[in-house]
C-alpha atoms as a PDB file:
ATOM      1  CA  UNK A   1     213.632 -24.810 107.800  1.00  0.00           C
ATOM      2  CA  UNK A   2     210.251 -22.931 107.252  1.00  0.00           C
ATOM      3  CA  UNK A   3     208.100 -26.519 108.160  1.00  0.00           C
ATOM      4  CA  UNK A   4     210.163 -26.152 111.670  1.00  0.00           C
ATOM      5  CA  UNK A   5     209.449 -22.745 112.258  1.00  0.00           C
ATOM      6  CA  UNK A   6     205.550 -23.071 111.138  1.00  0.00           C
ATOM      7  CA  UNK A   7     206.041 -26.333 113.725  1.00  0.00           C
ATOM      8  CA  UNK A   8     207.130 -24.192 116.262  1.00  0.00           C
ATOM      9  CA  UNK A   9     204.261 -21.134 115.697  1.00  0.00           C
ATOM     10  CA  UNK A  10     201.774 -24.303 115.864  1.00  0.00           C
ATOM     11  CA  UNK A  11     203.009 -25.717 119.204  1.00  0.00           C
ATOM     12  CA  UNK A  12     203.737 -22.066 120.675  1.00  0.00           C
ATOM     13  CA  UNK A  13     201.730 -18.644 118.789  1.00  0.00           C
ATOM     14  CA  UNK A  14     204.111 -16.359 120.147  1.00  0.00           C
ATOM     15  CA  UNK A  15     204.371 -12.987 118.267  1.00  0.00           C
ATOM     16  CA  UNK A  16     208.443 -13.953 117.906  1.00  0.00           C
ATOM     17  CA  UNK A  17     207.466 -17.546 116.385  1.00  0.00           C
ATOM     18  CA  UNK A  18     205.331 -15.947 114.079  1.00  0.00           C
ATOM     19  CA  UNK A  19     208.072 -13.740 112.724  1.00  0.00           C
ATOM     20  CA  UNK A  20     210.343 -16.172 112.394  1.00  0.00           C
ATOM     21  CA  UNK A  21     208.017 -18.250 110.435  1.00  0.00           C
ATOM     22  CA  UNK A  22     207.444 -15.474 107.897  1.00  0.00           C
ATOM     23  CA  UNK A  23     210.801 -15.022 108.143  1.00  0.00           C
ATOM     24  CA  UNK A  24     211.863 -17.896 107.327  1.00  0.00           C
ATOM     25  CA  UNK A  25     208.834 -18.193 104.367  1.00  0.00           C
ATOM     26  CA  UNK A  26     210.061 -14.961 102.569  1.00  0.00           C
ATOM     27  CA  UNK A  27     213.665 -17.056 102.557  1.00  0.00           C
ATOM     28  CA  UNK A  28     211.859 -19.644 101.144  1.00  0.00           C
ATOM     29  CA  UNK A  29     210.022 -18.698  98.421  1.00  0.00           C
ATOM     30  CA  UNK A  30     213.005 -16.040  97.566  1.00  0.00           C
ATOM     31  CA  UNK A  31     214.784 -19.662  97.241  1.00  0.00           C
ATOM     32  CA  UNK A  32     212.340 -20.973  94.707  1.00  0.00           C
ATOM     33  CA  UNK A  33     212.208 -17.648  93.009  1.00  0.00           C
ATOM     34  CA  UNK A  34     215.816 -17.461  92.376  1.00  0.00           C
ATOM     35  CA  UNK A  35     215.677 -21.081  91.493  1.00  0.00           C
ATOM     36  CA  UNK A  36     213.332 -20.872  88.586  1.00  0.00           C
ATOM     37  CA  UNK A  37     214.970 -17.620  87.720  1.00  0.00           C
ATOM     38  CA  UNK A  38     218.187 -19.397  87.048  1.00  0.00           C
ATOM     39  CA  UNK A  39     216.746 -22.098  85.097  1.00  0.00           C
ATOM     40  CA  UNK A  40     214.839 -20.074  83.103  1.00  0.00           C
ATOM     41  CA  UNK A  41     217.979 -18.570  82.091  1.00  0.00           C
ATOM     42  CA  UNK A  42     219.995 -21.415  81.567  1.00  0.00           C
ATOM     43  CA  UNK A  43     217.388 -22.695  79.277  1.00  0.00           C
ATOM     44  CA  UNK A  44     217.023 -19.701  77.268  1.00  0.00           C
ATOM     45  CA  UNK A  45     220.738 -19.360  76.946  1.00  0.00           C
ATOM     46  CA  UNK A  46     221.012 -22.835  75.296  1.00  0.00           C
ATOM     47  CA  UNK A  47     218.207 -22.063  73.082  1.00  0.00           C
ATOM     48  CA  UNK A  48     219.945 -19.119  71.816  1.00  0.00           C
ATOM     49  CA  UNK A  49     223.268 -20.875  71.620  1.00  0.00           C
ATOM     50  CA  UNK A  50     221.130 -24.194  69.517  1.00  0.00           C
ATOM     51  CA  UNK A  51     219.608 -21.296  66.991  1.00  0.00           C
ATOM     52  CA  UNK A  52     222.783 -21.162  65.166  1.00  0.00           C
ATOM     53  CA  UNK A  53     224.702 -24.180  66.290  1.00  0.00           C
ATOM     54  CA  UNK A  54     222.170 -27.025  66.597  1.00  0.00           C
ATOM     55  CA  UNK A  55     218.902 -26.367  64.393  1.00  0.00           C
ATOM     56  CA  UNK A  56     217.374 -29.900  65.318  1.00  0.00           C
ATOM     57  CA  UNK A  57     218.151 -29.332  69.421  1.00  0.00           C
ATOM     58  CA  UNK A  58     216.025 -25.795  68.787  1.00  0.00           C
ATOM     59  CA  UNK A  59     213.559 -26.815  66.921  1.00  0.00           C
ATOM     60  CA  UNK A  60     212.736 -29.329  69.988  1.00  0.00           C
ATOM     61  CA  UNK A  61     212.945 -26.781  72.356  1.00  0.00           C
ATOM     62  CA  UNK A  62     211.013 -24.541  70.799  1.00  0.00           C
ATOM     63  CA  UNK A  63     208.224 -27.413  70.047  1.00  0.00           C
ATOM     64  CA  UNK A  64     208.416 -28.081  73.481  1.00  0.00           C
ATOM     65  CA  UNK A  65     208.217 -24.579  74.673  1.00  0.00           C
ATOM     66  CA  UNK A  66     204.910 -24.032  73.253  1.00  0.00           C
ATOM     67  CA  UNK A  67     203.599 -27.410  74.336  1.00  0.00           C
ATOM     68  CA  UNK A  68     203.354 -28.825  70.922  1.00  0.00           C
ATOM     69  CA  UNK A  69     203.347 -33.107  71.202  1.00  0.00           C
ATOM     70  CA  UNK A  70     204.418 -35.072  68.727  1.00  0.00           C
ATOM     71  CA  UNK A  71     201.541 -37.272  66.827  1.00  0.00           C
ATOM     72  CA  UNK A  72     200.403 -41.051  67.850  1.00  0.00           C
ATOM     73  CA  UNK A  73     198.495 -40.680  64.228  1.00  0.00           C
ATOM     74  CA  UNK A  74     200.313 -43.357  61.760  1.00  0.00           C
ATOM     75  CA  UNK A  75     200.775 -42.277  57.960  1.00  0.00           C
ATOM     76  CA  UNK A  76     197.768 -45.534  57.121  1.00  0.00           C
ATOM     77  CA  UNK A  77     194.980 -43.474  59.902  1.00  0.00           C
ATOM     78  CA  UNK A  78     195.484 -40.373  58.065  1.00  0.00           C
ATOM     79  CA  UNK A  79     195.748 -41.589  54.082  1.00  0.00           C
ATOM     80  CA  UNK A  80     191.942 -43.786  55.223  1.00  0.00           C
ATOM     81  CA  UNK A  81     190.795 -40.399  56.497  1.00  0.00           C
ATOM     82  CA  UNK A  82     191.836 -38.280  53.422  1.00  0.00           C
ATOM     83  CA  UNK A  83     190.483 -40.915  50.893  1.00  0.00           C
ATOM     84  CA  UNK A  84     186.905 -41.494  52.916  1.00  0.00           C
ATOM     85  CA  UNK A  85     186.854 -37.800  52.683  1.00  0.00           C
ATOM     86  CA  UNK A  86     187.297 -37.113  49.257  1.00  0.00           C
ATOM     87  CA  UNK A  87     185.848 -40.317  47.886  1.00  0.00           C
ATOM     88  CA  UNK A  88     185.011 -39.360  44.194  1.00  0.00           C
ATOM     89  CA  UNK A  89     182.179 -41.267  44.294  1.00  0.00           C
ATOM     90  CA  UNK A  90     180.387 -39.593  46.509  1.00  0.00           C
ATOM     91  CA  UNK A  91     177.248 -37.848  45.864  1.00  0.00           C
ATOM     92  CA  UNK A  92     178.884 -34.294  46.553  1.00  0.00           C
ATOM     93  CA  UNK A  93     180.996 -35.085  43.870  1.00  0.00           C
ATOM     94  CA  UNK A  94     179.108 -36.320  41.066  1.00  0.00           C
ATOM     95  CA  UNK A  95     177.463 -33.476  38.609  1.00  0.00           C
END
């Protein structure tokens, strides 16, 4: 609807085309407002409903509320790391 009306100011600036396109753009983005609104909710209702009924379901969706990815490091990457780190014979080490 709002790409027809801003169609219509394009072809034709009248002073009533360009009220109906902001018109119809305040419907619009009322529309995605209301949208995300509603989601929002629906996704914070399930989290609170997981907290006591489904710890592993809110642990996700808490992990992936604060954007938190899960690791492509293996167990093998990190033991190499730790042991080249705190190699006891290193220099730093010896008295």
């Amino acid at each position: 609807m709002i790409y027809r009306a801003l169609n219509l100011y394009r072809r034709d600036r009248s002073e009533n085309n360009r009220m109906n396109m902001v018109h119809r753009r305040s419907e619009y983005q009322d529309c995605i407002r209301k949208a995300k609104f509603m989601y929002n909710n629906s996704k914070t209702n399930t989290l609170l409903l997981a907290r006591h009924k489904n710890a592993r379901l809110y642990w996700q969706m808490l992990k992936y509320s604060c954007g938190i990815k899960n690791n492509s490091i293996s167990q093998h990457m990190i033991e190499t790391y730790f042991k080249a780190v705190n190699c006891p014979d290193d220099p730093i080490f010896l008295p």
